[in-house]
C-alpha atoms as a PDB file:
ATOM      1  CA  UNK A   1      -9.995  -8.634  13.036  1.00  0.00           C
ATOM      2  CA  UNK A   2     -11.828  -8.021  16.246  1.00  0.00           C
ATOM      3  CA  UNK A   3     -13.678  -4.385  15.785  1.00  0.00           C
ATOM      4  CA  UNK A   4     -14.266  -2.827  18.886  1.00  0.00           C
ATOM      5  CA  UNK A   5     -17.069  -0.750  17.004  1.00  0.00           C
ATOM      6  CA  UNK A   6     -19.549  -0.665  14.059  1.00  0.00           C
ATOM      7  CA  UNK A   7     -21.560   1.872  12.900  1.00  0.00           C
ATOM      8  CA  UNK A   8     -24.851   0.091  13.685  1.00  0.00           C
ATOM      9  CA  UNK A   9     -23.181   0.783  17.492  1.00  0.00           C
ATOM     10  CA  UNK A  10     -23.314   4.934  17.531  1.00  0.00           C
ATOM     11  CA  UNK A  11     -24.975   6.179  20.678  1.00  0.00           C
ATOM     12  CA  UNK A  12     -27.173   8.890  20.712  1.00  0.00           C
ATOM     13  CA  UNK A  13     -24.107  11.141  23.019  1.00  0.00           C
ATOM     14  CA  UNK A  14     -21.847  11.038  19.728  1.00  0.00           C
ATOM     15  CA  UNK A  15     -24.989  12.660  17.594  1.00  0.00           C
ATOM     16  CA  UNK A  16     -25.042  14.700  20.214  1.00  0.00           C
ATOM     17  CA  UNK A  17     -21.363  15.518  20.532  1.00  0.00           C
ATOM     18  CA  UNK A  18     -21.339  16.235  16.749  1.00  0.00           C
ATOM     19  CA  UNK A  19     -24.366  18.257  16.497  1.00  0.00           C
ATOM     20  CA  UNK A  20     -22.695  20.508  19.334  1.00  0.00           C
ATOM     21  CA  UNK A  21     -20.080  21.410  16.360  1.00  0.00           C
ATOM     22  CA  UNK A  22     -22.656  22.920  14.097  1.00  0.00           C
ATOM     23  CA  UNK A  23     -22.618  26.089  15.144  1.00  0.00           C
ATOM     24  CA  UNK A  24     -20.238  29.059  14.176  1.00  0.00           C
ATOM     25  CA  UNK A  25     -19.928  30.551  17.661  1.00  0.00           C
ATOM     26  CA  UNK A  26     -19.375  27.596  19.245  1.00  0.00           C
ATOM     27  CA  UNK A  27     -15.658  26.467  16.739  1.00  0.00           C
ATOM     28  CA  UNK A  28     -14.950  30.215  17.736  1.00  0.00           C
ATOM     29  CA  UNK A  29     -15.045  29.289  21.737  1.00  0.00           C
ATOM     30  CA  UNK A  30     -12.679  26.143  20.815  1.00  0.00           C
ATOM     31  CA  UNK A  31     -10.440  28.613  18.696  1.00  0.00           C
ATOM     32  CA  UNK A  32     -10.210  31.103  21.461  1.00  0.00           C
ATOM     33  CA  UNK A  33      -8.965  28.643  24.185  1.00  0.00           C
ATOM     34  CA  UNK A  34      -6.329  26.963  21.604  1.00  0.00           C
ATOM     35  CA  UNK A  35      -5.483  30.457  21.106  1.00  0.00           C
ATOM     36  CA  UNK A  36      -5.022  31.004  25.017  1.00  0.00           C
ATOM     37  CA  UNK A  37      -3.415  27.915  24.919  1.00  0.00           C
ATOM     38  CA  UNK A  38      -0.596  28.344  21.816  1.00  0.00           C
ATOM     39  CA  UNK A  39      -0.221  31.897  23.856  1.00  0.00           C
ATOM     40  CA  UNK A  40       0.125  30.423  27.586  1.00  0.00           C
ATOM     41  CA  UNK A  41       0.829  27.176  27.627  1.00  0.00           C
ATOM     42  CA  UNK A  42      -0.872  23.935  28.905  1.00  0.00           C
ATOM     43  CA  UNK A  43      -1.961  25.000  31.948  1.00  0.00           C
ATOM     44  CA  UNK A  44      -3.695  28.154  30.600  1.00  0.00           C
ATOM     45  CA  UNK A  45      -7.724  29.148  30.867  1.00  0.00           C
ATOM     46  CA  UNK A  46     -10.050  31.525  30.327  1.00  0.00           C
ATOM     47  CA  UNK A  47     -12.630  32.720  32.610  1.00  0.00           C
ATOM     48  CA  UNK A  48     -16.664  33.239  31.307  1.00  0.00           C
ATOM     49  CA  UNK A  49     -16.003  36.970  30.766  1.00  0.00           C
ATOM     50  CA  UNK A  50     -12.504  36.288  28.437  1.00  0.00           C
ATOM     51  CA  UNK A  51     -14.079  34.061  26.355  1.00  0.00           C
ATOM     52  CA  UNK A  52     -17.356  36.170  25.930  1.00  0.00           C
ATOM     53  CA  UNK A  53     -14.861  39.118  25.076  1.00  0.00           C
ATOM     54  CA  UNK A  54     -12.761  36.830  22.444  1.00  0.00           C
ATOM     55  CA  UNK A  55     -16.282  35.311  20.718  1.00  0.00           C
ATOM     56  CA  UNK A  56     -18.876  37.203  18.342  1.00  0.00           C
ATOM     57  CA  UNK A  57     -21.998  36.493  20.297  1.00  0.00           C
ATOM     58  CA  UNK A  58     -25.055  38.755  20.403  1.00  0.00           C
ATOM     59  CA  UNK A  59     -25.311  38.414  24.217  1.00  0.00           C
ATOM     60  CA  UNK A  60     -24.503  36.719  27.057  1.00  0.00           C
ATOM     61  CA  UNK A  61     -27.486  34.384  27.635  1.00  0.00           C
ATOM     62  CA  UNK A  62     -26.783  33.406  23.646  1.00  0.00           C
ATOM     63  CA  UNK A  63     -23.198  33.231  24.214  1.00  0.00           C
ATOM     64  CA  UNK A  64     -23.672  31.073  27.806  1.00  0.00           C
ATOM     65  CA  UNK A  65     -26.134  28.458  26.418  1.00  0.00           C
ATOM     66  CA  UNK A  66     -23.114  27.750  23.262  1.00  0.00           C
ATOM     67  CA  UNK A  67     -20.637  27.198  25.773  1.00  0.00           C
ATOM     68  CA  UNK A  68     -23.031  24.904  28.121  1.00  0.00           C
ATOM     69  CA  UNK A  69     -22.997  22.793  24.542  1.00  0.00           C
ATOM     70  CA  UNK A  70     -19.366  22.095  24.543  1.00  0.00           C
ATOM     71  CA  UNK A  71     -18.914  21.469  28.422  1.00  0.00           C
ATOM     72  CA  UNK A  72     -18.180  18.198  29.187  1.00  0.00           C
ATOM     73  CA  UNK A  73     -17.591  16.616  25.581  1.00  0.00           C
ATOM     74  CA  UNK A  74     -14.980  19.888  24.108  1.00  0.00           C
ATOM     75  CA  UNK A  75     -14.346  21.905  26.729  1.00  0.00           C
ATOM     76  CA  UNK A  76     -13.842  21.683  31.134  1.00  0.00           C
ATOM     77  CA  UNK A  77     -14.588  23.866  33.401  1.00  0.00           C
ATOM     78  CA  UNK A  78     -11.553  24.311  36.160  1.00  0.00           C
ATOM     79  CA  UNK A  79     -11.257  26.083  38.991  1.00  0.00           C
ATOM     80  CA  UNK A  80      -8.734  28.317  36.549  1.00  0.00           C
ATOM     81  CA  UNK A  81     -11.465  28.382  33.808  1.00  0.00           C
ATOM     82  CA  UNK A  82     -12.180  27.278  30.880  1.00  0.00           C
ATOM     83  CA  UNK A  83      -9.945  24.973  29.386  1.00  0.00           C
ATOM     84  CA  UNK A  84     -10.151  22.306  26.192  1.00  0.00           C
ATOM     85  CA  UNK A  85     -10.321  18.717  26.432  1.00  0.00           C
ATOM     86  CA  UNK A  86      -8.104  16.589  24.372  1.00  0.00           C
ATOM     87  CA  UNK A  87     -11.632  15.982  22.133  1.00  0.00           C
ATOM     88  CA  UNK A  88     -11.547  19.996  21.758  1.00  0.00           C
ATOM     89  CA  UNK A  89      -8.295  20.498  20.878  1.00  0.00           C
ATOM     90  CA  UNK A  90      -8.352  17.605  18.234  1.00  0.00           C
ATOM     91  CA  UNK A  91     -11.611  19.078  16.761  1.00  0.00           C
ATOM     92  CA  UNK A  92      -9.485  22.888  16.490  1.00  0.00           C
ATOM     93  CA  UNK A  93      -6.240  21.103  14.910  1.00  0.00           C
ATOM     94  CA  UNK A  94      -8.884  19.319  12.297  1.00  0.00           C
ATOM     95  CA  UNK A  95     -10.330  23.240  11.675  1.00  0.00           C
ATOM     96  CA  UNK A  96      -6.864  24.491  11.212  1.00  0.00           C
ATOM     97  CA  UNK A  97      -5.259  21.527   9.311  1.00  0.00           C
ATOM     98  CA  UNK A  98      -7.527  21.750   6.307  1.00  0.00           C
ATOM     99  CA  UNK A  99      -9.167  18.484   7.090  1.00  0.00           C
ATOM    100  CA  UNK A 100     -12.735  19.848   5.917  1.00  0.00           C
ATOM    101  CA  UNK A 101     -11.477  22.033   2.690  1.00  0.00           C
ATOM    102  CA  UNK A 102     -11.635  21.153  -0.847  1.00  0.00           C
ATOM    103  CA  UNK A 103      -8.821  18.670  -1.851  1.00  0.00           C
ATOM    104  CA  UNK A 104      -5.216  20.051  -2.884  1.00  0.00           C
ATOM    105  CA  UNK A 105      -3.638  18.555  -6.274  1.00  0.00           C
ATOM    106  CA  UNK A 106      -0.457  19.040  -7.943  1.00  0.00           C
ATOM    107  CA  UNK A 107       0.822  17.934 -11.606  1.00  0.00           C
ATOM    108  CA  UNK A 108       3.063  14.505 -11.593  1.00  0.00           C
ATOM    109  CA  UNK A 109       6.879  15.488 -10.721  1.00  0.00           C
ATOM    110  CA  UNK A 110       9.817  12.859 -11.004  1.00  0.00           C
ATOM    111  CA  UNK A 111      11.209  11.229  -8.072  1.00  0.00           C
ATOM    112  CA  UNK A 112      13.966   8.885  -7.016  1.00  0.00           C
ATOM    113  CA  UNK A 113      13.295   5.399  -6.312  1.00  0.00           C
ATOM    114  CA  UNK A 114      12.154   2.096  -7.662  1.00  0.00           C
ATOM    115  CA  UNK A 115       8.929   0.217  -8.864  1.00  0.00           C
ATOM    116  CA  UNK A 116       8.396  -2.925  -6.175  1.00  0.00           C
ATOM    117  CA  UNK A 117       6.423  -4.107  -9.009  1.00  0.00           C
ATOM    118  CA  UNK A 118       8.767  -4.328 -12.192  1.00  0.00           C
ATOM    119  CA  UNK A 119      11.769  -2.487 -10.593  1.00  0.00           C
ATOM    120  CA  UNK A 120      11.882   0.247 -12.788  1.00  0.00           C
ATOM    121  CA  UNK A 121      13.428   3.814 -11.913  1.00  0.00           C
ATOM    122  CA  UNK A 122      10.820   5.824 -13.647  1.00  0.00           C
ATOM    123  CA  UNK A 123       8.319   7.319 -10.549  1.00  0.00           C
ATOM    124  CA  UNK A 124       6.427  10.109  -9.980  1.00  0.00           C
ATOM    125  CA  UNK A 125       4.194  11.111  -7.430  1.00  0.00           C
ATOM    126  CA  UNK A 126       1.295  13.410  -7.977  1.00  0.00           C
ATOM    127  CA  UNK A 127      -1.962  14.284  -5.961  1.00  0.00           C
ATOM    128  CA  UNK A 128      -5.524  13.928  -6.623  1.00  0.00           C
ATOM    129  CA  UNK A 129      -8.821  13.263  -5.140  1.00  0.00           C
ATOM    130  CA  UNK A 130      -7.253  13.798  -1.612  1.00  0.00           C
ATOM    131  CA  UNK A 131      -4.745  11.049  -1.791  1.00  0.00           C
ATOM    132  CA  UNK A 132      -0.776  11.430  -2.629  1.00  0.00           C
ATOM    133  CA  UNK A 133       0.279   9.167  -4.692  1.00  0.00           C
ATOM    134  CA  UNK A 134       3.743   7.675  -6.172  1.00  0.00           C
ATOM    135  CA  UNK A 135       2.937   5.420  -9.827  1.00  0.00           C
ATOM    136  CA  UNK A 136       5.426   3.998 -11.656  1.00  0.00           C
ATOM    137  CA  UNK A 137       5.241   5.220 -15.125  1.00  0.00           C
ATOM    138  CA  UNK A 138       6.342   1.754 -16.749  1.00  0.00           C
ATOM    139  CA  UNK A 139       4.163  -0.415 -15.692  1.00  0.00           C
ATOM    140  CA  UNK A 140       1.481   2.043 -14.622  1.00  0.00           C
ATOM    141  CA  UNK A 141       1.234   0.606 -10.926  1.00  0.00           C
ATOM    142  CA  UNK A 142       0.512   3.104  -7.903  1.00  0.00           C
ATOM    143  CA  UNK A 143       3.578   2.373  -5.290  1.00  0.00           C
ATOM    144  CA  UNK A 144       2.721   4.698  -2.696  1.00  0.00           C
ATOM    145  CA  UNK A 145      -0.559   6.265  -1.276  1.00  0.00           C
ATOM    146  CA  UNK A 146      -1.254   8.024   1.598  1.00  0.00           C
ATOM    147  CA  UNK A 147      -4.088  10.421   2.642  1.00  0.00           C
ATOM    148  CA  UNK A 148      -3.557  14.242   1.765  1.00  0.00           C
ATOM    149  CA  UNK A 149      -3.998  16.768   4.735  1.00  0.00           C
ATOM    150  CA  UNK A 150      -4.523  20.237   3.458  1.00  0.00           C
ATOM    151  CA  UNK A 151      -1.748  21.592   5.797  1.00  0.00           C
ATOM    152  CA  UNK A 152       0.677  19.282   4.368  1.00  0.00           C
ATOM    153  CA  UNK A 153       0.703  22.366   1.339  1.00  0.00           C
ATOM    154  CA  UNK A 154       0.454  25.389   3.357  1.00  0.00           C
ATOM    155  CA  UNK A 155       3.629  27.187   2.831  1.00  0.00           C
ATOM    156  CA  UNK A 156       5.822  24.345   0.699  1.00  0.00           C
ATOM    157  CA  UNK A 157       6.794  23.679  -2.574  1.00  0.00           C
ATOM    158  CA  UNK A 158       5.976  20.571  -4.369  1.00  0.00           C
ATOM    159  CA  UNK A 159       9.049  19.095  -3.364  1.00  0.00           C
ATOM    160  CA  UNK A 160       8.753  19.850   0.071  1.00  0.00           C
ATOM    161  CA  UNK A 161       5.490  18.217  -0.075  1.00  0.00           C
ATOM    162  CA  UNK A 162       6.666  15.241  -1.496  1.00  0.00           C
ATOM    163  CA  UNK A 163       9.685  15.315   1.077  1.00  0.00           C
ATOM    164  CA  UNK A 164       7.274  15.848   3.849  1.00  0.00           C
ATOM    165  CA  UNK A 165       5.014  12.606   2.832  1.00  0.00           C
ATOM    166  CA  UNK A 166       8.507  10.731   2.687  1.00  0.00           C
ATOM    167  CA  UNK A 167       8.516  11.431   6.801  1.00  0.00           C
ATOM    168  CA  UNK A 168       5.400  11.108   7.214  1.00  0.00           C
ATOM    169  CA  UNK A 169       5.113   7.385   6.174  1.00  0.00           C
ATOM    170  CA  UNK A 170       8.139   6.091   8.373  1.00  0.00           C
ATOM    171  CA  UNK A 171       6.432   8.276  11.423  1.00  0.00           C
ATOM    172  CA  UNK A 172       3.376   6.076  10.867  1.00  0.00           C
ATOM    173  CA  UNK A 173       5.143   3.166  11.022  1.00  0.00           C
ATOM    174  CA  UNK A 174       6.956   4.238  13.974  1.00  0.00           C
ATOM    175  CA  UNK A 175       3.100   3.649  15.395  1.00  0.00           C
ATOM    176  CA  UNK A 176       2.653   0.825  14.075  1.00  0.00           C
ATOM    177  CA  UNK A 177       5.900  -1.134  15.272  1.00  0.00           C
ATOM    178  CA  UNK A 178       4.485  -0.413  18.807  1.00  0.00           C
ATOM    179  CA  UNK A 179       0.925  -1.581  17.956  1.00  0.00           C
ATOM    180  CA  UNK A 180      -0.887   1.998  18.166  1.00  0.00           C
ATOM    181  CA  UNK A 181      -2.960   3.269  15.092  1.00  0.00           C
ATOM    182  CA  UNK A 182      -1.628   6.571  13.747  1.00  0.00           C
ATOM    183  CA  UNK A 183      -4.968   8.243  13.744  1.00  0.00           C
ATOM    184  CA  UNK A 184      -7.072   7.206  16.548  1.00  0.00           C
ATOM    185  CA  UNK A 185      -3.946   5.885  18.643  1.00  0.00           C
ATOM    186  CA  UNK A 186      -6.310   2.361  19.140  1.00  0.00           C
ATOM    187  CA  UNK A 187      -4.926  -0.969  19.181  1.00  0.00           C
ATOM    188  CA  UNK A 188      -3.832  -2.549  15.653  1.00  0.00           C
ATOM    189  CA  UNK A 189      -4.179  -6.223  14.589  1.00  0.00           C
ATOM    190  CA  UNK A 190      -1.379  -7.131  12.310  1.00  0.00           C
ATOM    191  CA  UNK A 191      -1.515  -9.497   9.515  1.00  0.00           C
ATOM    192  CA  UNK A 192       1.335 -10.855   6.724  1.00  0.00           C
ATOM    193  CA  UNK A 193      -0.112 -11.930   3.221  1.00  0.00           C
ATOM    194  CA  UNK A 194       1.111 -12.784   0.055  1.00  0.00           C
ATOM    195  CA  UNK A 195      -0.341 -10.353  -2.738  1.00  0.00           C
ATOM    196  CA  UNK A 196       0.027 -10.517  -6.299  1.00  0.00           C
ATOM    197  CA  UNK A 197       1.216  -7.829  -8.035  1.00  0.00           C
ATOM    198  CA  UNK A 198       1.761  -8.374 -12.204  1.00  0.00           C
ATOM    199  CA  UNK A 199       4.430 -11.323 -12.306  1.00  0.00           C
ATOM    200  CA  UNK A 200       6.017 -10.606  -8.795  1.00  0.00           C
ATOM    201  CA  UNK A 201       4.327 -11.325  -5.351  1.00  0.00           C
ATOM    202  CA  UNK A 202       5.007  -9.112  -2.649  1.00  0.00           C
ATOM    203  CA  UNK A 203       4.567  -9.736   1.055  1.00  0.00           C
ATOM    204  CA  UNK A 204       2.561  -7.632   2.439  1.00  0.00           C
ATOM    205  CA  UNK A 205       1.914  -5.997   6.221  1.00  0.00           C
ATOM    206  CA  UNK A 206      -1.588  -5.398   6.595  1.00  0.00           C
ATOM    207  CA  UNK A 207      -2.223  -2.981  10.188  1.00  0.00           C
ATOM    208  CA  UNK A 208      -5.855  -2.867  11.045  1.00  0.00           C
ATOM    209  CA  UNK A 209      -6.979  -0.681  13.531  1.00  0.00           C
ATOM    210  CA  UNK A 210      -9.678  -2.232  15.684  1.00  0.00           C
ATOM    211  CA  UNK A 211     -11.203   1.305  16.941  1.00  0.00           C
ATOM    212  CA  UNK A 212     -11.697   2.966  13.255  1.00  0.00           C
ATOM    213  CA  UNK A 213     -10.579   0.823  10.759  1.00  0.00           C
ATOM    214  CA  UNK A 214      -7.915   2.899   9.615  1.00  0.00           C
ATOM    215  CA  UNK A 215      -5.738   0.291   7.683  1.00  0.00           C
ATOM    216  CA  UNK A 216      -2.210   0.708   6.638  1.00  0.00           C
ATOM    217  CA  UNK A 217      -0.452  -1.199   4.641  1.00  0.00           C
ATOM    218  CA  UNK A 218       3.897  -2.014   4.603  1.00  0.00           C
ATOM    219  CA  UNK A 219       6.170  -4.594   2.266  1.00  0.00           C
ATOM    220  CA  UNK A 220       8.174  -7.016   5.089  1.00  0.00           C
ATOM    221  CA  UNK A 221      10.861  -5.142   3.747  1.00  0.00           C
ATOM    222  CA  UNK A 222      10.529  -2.419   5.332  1.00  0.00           C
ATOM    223  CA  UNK A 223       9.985  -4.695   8.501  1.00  0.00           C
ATOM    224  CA  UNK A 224      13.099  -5.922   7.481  1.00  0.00           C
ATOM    225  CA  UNK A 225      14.791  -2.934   6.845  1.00  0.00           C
ATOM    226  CA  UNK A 226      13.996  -1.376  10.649  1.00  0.00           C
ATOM    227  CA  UNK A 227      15.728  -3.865  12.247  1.00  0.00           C
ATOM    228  CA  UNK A 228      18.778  -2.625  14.173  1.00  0.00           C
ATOM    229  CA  UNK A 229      21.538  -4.892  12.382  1.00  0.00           C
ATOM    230  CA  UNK A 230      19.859  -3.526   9.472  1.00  0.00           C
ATOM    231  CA  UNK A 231      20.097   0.040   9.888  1.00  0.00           C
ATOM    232  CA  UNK A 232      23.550   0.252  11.444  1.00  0.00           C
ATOM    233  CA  UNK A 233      24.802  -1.784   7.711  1.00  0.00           C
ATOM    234  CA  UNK A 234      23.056   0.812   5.970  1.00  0.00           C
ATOM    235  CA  UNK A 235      24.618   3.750   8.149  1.00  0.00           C
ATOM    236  CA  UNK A 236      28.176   2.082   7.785  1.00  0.00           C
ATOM    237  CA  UNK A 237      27.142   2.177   3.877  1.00  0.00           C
ATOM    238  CA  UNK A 238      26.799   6.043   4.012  1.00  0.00           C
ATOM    239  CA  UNK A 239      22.597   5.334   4.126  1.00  0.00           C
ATOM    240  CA  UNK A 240      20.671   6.811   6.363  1.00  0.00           C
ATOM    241  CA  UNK A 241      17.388   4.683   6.561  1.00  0.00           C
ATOM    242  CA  UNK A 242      15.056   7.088   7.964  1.00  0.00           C
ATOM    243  CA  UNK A 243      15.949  10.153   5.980  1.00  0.00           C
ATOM    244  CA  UNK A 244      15.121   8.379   2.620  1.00  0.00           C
ATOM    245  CA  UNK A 245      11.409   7.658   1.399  1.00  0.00           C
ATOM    246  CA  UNK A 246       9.900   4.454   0.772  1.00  0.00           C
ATOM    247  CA  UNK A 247      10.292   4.529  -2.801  1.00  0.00           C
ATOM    248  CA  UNK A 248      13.797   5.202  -2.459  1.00  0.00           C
ATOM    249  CA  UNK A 249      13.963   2.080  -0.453  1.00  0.00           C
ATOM    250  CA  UNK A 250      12.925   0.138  -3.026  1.00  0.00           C
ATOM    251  CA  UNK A 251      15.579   0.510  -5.062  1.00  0.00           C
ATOM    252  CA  UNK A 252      17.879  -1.612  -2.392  1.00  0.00           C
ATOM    253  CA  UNK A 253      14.843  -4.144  -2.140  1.00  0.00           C
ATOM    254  CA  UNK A 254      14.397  -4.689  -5.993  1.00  0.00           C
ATOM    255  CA  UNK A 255      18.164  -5.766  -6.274  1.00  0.00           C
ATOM    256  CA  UNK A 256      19.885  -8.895  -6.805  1.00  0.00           C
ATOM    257  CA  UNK A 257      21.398  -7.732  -3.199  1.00  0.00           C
ATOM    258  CA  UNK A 258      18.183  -8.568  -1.758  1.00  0.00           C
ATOM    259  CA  UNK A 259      16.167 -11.387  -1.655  1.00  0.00           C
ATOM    260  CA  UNK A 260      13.243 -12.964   0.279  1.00  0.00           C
ATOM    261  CA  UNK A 261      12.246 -16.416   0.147  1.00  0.00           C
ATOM    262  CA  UNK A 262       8.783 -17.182   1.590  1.00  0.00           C
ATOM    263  CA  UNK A 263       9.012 -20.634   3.146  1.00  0.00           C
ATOM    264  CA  UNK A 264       5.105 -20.490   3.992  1.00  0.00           C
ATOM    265  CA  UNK A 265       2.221 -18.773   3.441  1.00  0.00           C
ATOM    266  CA  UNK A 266      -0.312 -19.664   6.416  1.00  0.00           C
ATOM    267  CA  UNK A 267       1.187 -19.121   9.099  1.00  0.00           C
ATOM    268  CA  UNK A 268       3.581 -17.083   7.057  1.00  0.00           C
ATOM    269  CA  UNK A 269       7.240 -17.745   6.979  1.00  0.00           C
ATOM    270  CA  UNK A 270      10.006 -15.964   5.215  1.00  0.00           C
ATOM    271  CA  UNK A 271      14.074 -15.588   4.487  1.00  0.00           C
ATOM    272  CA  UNK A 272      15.983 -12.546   3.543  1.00  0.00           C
ATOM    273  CA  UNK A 273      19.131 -12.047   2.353  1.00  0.00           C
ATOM    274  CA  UNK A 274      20.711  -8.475   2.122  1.00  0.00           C
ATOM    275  CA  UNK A 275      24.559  -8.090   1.089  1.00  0.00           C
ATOM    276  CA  UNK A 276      25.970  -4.810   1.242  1.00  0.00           C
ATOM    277  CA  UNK A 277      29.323  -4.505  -0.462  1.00  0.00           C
ATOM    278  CA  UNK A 278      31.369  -6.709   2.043  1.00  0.00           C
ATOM    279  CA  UNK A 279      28.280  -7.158   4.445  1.00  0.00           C
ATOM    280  CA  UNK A 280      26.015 -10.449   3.770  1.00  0.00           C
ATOM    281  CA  UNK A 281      23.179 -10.222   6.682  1.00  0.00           C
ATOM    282  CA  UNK A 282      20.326 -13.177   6.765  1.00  0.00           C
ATOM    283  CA  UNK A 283      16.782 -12.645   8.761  1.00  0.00           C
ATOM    284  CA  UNK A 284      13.787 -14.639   8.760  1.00  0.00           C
ATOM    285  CA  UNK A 285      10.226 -13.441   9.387  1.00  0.00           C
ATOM    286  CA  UNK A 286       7.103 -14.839  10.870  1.00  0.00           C
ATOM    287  CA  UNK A 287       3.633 -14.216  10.989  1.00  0.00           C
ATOM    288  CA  UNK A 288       3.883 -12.134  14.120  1.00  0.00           C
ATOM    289  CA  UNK A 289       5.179  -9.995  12.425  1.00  0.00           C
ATOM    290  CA  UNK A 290       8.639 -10.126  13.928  1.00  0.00           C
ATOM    291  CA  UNK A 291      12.302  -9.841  12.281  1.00  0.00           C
ATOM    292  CA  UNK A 292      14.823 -12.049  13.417  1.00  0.00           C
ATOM    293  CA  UNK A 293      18.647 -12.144  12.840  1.00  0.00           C
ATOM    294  CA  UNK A 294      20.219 -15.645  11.921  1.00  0.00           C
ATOM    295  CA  UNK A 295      23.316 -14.522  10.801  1.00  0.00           C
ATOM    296  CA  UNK A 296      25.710 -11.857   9.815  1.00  0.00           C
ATOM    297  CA  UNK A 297      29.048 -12.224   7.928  1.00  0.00           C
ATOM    298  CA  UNK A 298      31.646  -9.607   7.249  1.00  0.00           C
ATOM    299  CA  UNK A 299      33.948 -10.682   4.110  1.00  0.00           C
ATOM    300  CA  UNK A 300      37.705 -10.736   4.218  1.00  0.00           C
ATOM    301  CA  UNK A 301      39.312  -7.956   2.092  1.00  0.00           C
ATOM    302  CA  UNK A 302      42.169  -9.280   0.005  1.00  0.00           C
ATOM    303  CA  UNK A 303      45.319  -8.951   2.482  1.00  0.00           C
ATOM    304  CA  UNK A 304      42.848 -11.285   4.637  1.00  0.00           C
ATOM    305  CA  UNK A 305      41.790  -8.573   6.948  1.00  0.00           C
ATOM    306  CA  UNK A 306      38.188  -7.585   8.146  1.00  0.00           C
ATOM    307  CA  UNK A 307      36.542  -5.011   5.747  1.00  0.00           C
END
């Protein structure tokens, strides 16, 4: 993978930008123009005296010299005022989303779905040292993981939580079918590999970002399962692809119903077969990754008419 960064490379401006943080007033100033914001829309700002007013600052010498800290890097000055940058704003939503608070957890809870690993229905998904997590209690494999925002718990049950990771994953992907890293919105690197997992292999979609590393990692299914032929069988089915989880989709993947055939491993090659009650659709993959369709065959119903 080609990293566009290391941390060997950090310039002395992004100390500088971070040591700008460290001070209570100044998160206030950032909170006080995403509060103008949230209140007035995009195009609001706040002049020198608004935000002195809004902020808990001995004076206005003190309070002047904070703000001179986050001009430039946090926050603009306009014509209008004060306004955030988009580095201001995203250092606010981090304040409010949790991101810096002790780590949530919940006890393990049951879900639907299906273990990639030895297909068994018996899941649950938990969370714990910041991650969420979905384990298969049968063979004792974690399915799913995914990092574990605070705000994620604000205000929902367990459930919801668990519901809310479910969109969350296929909203990532979303990102990463156009190339763009869910966090940092840098350009991904895509490989396929074959990992072994127990007695099954699995092939595996491994999304590197190239600005900060953030790695994510998706079975060809559900590659597979995103492509439009795909999606509109599933819909004719009564399945909605997008409004189950991952885990859920696994219990289509781990059937008889579906099966991949890797032809090759370098540069990766694979076959997939998915029938659907009287549906039978074939796709191949490549290394790209892209899904292709080869074929699709409706069955005849017994009076010899279309299903």
């Amino acid at each position: 993978m080609a990293l566009e960064g290391t941390a060997t490379q950090i310039n002395e401006s992004v100390i500088e930008s971070i040591e700008a943080l460290a001070n209570q007033q100044r998160l206030e100033i950032l909170i006080a123009l995403a509060e103008k914001k949230y209140e007035d829309g995009a195009k609001s700002a706040m002049s020198f005296t608004q935000l002195y007013d809004a902020v808990d600052c001995q004076s206005t010498s003190q309070f002047s010299y904070h703000l001179k800290q986050l001009v430039g890097r946090f926050v603009v000055d306009t014509e209008d005022g004060y306004q955030l940058t988009y580095a201001g704003d995203k250092v606010r939503r981090a304040l409010f989303s949790g991101l810096y608070e002790s780590s949530q957890t919940f006890d393990p809870v049951a879900v639907e779905g299906a273990c990639p690993n030895c297909a068994a229905q018996s899941l649950e998904a938990y969370a714990a040292d910041g991650q969420f997590i979905v384990e298969c209690r049968a063979c004792v494999t974690p399915v799913v993981s995914d990092l574990f925002p605070q705000s994620i718990a604000q205000g929902r049950s367990t459930q919801e939580i668990v519901d809310s990771f479910g969109y969350g994953i296929w909203a990532k992907y979303m990102f990463i079918r156009g190339g763009v890293c869910p966090e940092c919105y840098g350009r991904l690197d895509t490989t396929v590999e074959q990992r072994e997992r127990g007695d099954r292999s699995m092939s595996v979609s491994i999304n590197e970002c190239r600005r900060c590393w953030f790695t994510v990692y998706f079975p060809i299914d559900v590659l597979v399962a995103f492509h439009p032929v795909v999606i509109e069988a599933f819909w004719q089915h009564g399945v909605s692809l997008l409004d189950i989880p991952l885990w859920e989709l696994f219990e289509y993947t781990t059937t008889e119903n579906w099966n991949t055939t890797v032809r090759a491993a370098e540069p990766f090659s694979a076959s997939v077969e998915i029938i659907l009650d009287d549906t039978e659709i074939r796709l191949s993959v490549d290394d790209q990754p892209s899904v292709t369709l080869v074929e699709k065959i409706e069955r005849e119903s017994a009076d010899g008419g279309r299903k």
